[in-house]
C-alpha atoms as a PDB file:
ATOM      1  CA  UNK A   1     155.343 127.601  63.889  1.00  0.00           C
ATOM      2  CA  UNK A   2     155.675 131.135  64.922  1.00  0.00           C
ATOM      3  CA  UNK A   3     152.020 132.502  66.771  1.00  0.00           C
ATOM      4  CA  UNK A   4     150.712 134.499  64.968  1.00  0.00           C
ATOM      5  CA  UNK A   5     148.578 138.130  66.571  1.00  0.00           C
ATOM      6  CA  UNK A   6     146.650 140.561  65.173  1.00  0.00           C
ATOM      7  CA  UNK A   7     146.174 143.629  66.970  1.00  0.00           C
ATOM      8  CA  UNK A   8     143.608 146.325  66.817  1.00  0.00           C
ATOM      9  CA  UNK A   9     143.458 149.812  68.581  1.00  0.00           C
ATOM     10  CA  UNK A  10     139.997 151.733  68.295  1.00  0.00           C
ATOM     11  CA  UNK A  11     140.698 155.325  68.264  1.00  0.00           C
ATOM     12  CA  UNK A  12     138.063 157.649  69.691  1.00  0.00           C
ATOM     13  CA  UNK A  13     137.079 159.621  66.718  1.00  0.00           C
ATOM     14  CA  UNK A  14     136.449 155.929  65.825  1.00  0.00           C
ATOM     15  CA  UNK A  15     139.352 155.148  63.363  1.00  0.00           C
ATOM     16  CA  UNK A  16     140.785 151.077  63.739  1.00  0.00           C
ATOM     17  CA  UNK A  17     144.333 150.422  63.432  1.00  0.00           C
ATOM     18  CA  UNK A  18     145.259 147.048  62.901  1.00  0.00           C
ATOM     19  CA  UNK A  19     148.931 145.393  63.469  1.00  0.00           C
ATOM     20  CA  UNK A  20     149.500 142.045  62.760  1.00  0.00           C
ATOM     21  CA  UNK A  21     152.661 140.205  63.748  1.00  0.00           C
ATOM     22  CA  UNK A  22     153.963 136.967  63.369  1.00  0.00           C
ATOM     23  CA  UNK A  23     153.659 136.846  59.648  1.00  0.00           C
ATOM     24  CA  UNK A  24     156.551 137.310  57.214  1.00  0.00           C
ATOM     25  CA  UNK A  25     157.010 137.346  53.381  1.00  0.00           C
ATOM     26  CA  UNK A  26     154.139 139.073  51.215  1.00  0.00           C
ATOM     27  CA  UNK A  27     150.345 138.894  51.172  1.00  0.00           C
ATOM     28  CA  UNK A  28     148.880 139.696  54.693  1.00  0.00           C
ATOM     29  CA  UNK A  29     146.557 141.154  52.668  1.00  0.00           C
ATOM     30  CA  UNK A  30     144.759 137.813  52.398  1.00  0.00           C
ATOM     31  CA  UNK A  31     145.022 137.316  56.209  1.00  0.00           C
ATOM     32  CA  UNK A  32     142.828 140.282  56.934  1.00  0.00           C
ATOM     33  CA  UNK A  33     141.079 141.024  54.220  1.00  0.00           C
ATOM     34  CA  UNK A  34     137.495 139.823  55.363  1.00  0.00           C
ATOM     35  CA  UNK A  35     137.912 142.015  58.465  1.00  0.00           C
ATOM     36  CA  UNK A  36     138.925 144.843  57.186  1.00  0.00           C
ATOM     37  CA  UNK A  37     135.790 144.697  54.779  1.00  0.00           C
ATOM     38  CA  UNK A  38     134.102 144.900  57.723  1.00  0.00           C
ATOM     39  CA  UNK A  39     135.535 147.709  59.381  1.00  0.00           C
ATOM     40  CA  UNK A  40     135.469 150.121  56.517  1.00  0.00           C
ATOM     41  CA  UNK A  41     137.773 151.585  54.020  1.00  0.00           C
ATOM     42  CA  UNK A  42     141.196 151.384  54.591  1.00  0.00           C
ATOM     43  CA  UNK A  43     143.134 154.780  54.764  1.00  0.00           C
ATOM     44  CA  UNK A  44     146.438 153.997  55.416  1.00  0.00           C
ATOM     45  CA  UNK A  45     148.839 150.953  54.841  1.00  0.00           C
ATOM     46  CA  UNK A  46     152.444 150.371  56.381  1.00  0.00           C
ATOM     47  CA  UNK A  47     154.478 147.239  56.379  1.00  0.00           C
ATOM     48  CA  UNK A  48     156.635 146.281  58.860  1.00  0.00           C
ATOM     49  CA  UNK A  49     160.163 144.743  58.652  1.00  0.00           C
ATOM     50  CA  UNK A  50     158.528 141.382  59.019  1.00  0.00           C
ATOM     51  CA  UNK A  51     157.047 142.056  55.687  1.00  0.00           C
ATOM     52  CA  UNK A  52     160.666 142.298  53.780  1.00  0.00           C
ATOM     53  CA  UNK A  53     161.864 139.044  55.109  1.00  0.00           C
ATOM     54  CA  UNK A  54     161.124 135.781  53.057  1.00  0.00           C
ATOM     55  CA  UNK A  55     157.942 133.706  53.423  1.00  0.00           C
ATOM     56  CA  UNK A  56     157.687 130.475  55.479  1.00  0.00           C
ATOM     57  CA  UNK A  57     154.741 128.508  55.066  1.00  0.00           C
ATOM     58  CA  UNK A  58     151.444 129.962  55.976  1.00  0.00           C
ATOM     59  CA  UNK A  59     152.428 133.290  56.933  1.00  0.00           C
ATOM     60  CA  UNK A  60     152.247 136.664  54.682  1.00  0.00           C
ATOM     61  CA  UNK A  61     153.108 140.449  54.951  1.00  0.00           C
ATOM     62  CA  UNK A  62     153.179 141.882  58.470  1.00  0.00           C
ATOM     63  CA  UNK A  63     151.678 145.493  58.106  1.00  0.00           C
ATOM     64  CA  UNK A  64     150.152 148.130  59.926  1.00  0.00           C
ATOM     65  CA  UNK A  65     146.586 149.172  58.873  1.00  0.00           C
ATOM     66  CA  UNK A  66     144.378 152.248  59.274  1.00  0.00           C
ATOM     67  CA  UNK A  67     140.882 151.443  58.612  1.00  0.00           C
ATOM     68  CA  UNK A  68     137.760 154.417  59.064  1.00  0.00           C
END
């Protein structure tokens, strides 16, 4: 199984970007949901080209996240 790595960059002005990798198919919503309910609102969502390619077991969506 492929590791899988979330990734977070706090931004001065305080804004959290969050990149996971590792993770194709859809729903890496479910993945991070619980953390980004932590961290705030999210502002911005991208998915990667992880996210177009089919599911394996396990693993969701790869996206990148803006959270304030």
């Amino acid at each position: 199984m492929a590791q899988l790595t979330i990734r977070f960059r706090i931004r001065p002005d305080g804004r959290v970007e969050e990149l996971v990798e590792g993770v194709q198919g859809q729903g890496c919503e479910q993945l991070t949901e619980r953390i980004e309910a932590r961290l705030g609102s999210v502002q911005q969502r991208s998915s990667t080209a992880e996210a177009y390619q089919p599911s394996r077991q396990l693993q969701n969506e790869s996206q990148t996240t803006q959270l304030t």
